[in-house]
Every structure is written in structure tokens, then in C-alpha cells.
C-alpha atoms as a PDB file:
ATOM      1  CA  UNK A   1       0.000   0.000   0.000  1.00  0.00           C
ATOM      2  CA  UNK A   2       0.848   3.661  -0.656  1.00  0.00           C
ATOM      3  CA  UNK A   3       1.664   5.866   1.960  1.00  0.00           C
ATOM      4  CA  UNK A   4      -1.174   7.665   0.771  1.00  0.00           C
ATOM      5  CA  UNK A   5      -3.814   5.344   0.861  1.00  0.00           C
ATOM      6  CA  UNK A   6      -2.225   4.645   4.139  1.00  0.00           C
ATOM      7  CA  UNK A   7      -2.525   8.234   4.954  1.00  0.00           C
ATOM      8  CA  UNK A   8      -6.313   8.611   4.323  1.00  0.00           C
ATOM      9  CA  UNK A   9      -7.165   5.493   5.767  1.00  0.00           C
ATOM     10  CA  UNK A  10      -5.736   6.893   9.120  1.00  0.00           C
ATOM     11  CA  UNK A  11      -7.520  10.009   8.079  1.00  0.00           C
ATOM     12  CA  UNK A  12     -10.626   8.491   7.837  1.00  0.00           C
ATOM     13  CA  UNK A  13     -10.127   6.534  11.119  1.00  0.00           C
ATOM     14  CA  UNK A  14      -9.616   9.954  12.966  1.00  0.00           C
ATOM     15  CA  UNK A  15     -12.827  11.682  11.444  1.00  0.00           C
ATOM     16  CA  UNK A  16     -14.681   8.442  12.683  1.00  0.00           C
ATOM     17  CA  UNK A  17     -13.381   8.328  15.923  1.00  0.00           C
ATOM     18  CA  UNK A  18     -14.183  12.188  16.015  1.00  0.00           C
ATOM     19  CA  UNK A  19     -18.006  11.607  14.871  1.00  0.00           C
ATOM     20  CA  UNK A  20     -17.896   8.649  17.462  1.00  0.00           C
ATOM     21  CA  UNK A  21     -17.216  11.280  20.634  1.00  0.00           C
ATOM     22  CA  UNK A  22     -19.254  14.046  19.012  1.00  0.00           C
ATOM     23  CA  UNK A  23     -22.367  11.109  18.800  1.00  0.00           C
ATOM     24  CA  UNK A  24     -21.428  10.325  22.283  1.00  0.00           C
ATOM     25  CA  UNK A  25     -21.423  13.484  23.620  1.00  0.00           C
ATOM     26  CA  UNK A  26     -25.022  14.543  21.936  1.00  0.00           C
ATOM     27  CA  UNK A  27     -26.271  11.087  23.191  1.00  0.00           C
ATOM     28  CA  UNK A  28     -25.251  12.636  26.495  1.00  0.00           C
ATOM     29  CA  UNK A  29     -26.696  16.404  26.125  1.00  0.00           C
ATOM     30  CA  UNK A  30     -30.380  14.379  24.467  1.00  0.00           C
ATOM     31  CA  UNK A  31     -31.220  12.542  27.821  1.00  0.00           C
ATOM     32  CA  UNK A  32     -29.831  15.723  30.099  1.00  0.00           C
ATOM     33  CA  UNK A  33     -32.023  17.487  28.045  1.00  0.00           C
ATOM     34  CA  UNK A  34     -34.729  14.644  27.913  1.00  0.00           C
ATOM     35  CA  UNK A  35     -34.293  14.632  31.668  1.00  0.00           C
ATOM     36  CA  UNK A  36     -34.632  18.466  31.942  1.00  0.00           C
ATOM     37  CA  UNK A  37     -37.883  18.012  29.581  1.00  0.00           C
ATOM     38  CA  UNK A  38     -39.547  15.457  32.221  1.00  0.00           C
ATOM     39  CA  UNK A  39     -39.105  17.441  35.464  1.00  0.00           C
ATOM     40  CA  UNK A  40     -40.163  20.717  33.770  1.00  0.00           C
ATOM     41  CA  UNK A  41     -43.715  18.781  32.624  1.00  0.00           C
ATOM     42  CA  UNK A  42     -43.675  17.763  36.583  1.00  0.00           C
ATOM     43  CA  UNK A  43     -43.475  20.990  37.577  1.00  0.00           C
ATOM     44  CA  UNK A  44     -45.865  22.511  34.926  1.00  0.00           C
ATOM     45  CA  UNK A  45     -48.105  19.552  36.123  1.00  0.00           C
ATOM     46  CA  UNK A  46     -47.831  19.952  39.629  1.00  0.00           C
ATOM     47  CA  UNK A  47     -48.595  23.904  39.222  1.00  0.00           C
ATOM     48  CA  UNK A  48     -51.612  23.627  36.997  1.00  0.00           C
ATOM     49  CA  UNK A  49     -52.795  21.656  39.727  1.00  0.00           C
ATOM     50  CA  UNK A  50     -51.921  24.246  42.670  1.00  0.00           C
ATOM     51  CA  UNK A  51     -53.792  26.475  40.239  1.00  0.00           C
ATOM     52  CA  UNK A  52     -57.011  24.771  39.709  1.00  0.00           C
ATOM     53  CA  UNK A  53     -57.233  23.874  43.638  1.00  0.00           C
ATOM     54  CA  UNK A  54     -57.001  28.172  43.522  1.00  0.00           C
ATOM     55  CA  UNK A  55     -59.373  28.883  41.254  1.00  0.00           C
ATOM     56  CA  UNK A  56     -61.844  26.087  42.946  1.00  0.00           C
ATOM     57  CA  UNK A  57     -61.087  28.077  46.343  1.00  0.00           C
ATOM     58  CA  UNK A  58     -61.872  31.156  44.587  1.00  0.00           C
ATOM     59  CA  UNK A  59     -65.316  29.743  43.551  1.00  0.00           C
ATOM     60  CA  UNK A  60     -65.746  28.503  47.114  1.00  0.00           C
ATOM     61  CA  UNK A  61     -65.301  31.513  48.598  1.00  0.00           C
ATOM     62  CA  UNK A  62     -67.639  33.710  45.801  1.00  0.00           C
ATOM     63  CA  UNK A  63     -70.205  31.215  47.084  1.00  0.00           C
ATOM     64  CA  UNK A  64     -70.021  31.811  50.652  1.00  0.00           C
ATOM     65  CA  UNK A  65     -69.845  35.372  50.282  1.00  0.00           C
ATOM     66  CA  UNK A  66     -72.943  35.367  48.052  1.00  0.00           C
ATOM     67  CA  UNK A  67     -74.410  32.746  50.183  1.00  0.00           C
ATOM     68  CA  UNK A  68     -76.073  35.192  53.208  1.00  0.00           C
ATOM     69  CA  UNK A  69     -76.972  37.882  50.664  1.00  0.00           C
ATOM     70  CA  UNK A  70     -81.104  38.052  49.973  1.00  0.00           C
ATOM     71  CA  UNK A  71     -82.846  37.987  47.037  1.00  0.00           C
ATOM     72  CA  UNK A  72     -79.698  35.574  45.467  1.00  0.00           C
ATOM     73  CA  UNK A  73     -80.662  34.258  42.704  1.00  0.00           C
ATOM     74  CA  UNK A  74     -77.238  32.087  41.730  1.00  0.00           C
ATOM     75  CA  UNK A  75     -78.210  28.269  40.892  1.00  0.00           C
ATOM     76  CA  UNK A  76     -74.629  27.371  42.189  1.00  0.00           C
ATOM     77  CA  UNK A  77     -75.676  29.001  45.902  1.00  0.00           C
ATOM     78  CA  UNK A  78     -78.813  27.300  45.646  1.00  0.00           C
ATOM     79  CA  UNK A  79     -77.253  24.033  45.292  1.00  0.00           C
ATOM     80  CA  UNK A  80     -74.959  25.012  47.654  1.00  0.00           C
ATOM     81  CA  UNK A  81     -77.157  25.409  50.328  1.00  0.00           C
ATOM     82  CA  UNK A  82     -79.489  22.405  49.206  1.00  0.00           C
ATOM     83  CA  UNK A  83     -76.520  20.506  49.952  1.00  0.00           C
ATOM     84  CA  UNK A  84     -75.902  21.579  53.164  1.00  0.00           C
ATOM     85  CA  UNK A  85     -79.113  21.199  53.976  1.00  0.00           C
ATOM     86  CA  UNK A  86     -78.592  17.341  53.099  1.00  0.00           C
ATOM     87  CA  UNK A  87     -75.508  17.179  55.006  1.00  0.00           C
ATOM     88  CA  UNK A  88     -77.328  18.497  58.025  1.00  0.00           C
ATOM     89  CA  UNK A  89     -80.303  15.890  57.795  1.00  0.00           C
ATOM     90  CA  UNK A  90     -77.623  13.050  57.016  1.00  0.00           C
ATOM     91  CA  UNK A  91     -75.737  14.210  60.213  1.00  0.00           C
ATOM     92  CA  UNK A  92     -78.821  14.620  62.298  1.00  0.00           C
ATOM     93  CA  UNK A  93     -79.767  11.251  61.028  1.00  0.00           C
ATOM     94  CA  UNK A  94     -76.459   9.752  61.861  1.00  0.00           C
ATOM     95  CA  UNK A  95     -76.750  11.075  65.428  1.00  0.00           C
ATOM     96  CA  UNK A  96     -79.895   9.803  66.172  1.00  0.00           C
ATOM     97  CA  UNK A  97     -78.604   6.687  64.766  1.00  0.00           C
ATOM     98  CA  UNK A  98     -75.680   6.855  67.470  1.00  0.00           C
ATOM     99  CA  UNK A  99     -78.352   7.675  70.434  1.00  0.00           C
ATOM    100  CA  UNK A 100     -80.684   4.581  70.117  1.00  0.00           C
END
């Protein structure tokens, strides 16, 4: 063989040792990056959570305020209250229940 063939075979063994690490090393920076992907959805996940037990307090707490006021005319506080009212019996039930 020719030093020149000899040559570009070495060549070519250097450029695929090179493409090798630089594979290596962007197989590396995908799962950091995969990694980083996955705990950023977590924590999107786990504040769209915080957030909807928020708003739900929120609506909670427009119901009790509009609970006491006359004249409301809001289905939700309606329901509200017929629920209470259920919980009330049930517990009243339960007690008497308990008594006997």
C-alpha cells in the first residue's frame, strides 16, 4: 500500500473516531435534556394543579360570600345550600342513629 492510501485510511479513522465522541457526547446532552424536559412537565403539572385547587377556592369563597346575601338568585348558591341542607339531615340522622 501507498503511503497515501495509508494516509487517508488513518484520516478516515480519525474523522470516525471524532463523529464517534461528538455522537457520544449529543447522546449525552439528548437525555440531560430529555431529563430536563420530564421534570419541567412535573413541575408545569404539579402547578396547573396548585392552580385549579385556587381557582376552585376562589369559587368557594364567591359562594359563601354570596351565600347570606337576599334575594340571590345564583343556581350554584342554591345548590350550595341544598346541599348543606342534606348534610345536616344526614348528620342529624347519623346522630340519632348513634343515640338509640
Amino acid at each position: 500500500m501507498s503511503t497515501l492510501t495509508i494516509r487517508r485510511i488513518d484520516d478516515a479513522k480519525k474523522k470516525a473516531a471524532l463523529l464517534v465522541e461528538h455522537t457520544r457526547a449529543l447522546l449525552l446532552k439528548n437525555n440531560e435534556l430529555e431529563a430536563e424536559v420530564r421534570r419541567l412537565k412535573d413541575s408545569l403539572d404539579e402547578k396547573e394543579q396548585k392552580n385549579e385547587e385556587l381557582l376552585n377556592k376562589i369559587k368557594i369563597i364567591k359562594l359563601a360570600q354570596n351565600m347570606g346575601a337576599p334575594g340571590t338568585e345564583n343556581p350554584d348558591v342554591k345548590e350550595l345550600k341544598r346541599k348543606v341542607n342534606e348534610y345536616i339531615k344526614e348528620i342529624d340522622h347519623c346522630i340519632t342513629m348513634l343515640n338509640d
